[in-house]
N, C-alpha and C. Protein backbone atom coordinates (compact mmCIF):
# COMPACT_ATOMS: atom_id res chain seq x y z
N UNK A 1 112.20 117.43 99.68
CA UNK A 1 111.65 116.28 100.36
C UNK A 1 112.36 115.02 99.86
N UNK A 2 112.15 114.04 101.24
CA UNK A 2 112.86 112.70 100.59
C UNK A 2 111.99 111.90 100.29
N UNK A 3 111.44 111.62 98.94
CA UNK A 3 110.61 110.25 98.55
C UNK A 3 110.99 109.40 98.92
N UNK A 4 110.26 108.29 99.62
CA UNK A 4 109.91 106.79 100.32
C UNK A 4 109.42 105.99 98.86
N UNK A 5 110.40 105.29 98.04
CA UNK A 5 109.67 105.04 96.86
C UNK A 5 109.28 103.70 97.40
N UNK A 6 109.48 102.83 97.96
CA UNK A 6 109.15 101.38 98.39
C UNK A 6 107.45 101.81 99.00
N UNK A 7 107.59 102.86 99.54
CA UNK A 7 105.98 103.07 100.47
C UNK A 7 105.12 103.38 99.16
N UNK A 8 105.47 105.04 98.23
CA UNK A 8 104.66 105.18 97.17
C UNK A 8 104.36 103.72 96.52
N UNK A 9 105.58 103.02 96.03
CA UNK A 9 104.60 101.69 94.90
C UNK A 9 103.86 100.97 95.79
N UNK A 10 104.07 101.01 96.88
CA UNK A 10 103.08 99.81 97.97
C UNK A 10 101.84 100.16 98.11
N UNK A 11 101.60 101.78 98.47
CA UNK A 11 100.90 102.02 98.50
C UNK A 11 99.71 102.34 96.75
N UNK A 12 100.48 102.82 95.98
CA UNK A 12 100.40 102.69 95.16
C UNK A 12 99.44 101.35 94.30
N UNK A 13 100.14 100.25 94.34
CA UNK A 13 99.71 98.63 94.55
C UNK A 13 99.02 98.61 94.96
N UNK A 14 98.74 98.56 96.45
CA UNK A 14 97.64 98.44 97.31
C UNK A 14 95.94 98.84 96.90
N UNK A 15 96.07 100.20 96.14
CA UNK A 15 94.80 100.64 95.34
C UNK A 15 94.33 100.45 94.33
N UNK A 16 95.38 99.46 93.54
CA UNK A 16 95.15 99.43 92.25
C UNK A 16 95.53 100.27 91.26
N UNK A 17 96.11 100.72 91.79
CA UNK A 17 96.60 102.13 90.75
C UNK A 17 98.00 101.87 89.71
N UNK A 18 97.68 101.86 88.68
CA UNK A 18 98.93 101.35 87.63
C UNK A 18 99.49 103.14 87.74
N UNK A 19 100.67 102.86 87.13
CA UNK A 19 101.91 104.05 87.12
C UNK A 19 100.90 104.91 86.54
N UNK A 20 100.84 104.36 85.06
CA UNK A 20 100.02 105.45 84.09
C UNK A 20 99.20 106.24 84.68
N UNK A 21 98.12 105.47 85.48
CA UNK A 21 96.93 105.82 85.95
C UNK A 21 97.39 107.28 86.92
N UNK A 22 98.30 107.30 87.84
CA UNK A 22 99.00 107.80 89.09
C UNK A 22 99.74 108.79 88.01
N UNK A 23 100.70 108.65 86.94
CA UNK A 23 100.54 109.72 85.79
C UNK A 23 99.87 110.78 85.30
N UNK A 24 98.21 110.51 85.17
CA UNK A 24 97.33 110.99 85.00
C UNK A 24 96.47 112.20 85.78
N UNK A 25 96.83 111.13 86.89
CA UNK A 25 96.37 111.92 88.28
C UNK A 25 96.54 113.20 88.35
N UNK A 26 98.41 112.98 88.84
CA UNK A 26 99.50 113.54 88.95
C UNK A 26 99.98 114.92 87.71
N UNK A 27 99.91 114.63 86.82
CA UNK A 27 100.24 115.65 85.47
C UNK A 27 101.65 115.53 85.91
N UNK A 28 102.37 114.35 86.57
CA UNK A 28 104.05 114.11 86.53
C UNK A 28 104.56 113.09 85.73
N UNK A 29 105.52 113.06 84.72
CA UNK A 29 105.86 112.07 83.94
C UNK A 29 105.99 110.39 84.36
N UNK A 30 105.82 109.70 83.38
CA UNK A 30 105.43 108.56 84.31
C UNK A 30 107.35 108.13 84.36
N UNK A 31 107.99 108.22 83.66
CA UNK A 31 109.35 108.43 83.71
C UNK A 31 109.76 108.63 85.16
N UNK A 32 109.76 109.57 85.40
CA UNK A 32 110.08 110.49 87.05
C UNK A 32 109.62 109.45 88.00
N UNK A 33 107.93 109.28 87.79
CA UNK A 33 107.35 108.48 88.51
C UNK A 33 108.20 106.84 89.25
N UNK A 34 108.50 106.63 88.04
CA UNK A 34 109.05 105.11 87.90
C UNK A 34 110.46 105.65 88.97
N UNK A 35 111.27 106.34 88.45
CA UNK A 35 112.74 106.66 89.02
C UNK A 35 112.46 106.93 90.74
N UNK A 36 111.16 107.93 90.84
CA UNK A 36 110.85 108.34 92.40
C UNK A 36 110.56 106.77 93.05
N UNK A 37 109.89 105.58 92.55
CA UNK A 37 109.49 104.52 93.52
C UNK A 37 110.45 103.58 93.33
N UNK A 38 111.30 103.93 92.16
CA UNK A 38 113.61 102.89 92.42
C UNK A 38 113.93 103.95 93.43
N UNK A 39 113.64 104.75 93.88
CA UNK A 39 114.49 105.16 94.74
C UNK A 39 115.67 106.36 94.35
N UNK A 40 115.74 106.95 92.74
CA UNK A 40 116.71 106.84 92.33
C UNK A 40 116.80 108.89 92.32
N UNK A 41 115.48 109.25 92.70
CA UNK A 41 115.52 110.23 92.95
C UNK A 41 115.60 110.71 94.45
N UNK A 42 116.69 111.32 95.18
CA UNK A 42 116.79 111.35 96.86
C UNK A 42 116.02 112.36 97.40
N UNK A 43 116.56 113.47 96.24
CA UNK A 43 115.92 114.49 96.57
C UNK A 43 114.61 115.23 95.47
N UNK A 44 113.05 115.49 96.13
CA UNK A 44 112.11 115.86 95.16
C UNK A 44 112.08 117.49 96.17
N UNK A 45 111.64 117.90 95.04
CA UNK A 45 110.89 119.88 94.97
C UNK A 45 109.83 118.85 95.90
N UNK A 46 108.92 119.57 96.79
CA UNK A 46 107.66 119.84 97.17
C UNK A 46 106.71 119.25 96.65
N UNK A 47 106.50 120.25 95.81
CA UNK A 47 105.38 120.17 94.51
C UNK A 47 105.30 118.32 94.20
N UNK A 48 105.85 117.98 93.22
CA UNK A 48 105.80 116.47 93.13
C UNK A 48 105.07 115.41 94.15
N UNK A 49 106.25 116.01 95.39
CA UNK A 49 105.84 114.90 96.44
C UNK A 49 104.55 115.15 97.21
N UNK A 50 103.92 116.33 96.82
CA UNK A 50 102.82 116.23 97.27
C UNK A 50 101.46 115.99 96.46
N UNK A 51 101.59 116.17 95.08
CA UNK A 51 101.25 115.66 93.94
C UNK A 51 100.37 114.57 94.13
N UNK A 52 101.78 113.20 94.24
CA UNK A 52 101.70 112.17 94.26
C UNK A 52 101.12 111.98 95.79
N UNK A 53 101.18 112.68 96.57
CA UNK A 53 100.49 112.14 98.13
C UNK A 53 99.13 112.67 97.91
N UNK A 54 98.57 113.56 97.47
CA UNK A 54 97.06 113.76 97.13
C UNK A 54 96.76 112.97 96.41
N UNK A 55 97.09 112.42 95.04
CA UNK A 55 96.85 111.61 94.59
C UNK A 55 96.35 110.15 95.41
N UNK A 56 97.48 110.00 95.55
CA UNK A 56 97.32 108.61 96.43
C UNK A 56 96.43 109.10 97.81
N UNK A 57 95.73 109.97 98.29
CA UNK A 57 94.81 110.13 99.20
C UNK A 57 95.59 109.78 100.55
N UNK A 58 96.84 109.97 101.09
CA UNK A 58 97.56 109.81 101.91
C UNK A 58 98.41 111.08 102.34
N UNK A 59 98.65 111.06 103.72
CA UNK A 59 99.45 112.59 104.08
C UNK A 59 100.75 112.33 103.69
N UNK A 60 101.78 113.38 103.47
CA UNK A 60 103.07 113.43 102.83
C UNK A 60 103.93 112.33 103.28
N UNK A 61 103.65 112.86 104.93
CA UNK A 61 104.58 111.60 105.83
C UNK A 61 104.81 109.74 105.43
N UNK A 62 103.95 109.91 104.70
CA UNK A 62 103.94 108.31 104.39
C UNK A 62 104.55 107.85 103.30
N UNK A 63 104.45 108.87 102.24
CA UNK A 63 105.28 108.40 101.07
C UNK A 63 106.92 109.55 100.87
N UNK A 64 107.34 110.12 102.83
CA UNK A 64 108.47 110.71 102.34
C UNK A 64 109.26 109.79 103.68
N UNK A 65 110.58 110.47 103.89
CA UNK A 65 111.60 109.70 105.19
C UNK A 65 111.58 111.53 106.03
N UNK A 66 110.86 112.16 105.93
CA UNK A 66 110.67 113.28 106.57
C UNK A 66 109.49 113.33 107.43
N UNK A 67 109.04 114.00 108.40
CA UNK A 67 107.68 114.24 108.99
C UNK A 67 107.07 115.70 108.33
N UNK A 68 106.51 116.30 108.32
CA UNK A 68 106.08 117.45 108.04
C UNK A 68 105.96 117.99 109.19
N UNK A 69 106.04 119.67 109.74
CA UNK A 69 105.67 120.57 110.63
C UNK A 69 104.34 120.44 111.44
């Protein structure tokens, strides 16, 4: 999958949710975290990006540049 990192921190922001917190959530390093919303990761496994989209209570489509099936 392609992470949308500008949408994750916005959305992200939007709830109040600090990295750490979204860390926590997640059980994904807050490291990764930070690199997935620079953008700096193009390509994520699955797993992660959906991680972080349950987390954030949003469907995949919003925090990837893909649609889902």
């Amino acid at each position: 999958m392609r992470p949308n990192g500008r949408a994750i921190r916005a959305i992200r922001e939007a709830q109040n949710l600090s990295l750490r917190a979204l860390q926590q959530t997640t059980g994904l390093n807050r490291g990764y975290l930070s690199r997935m919303e620079r953008g700096l990761i193009r390509e994520a496994a699955d797993d992660p990006v959906l991680k972080v989209a349950d987390a954030l209570t949003v469907p995949p489509e919003a925090i990837t540049h893909e649609e889902m099936p």
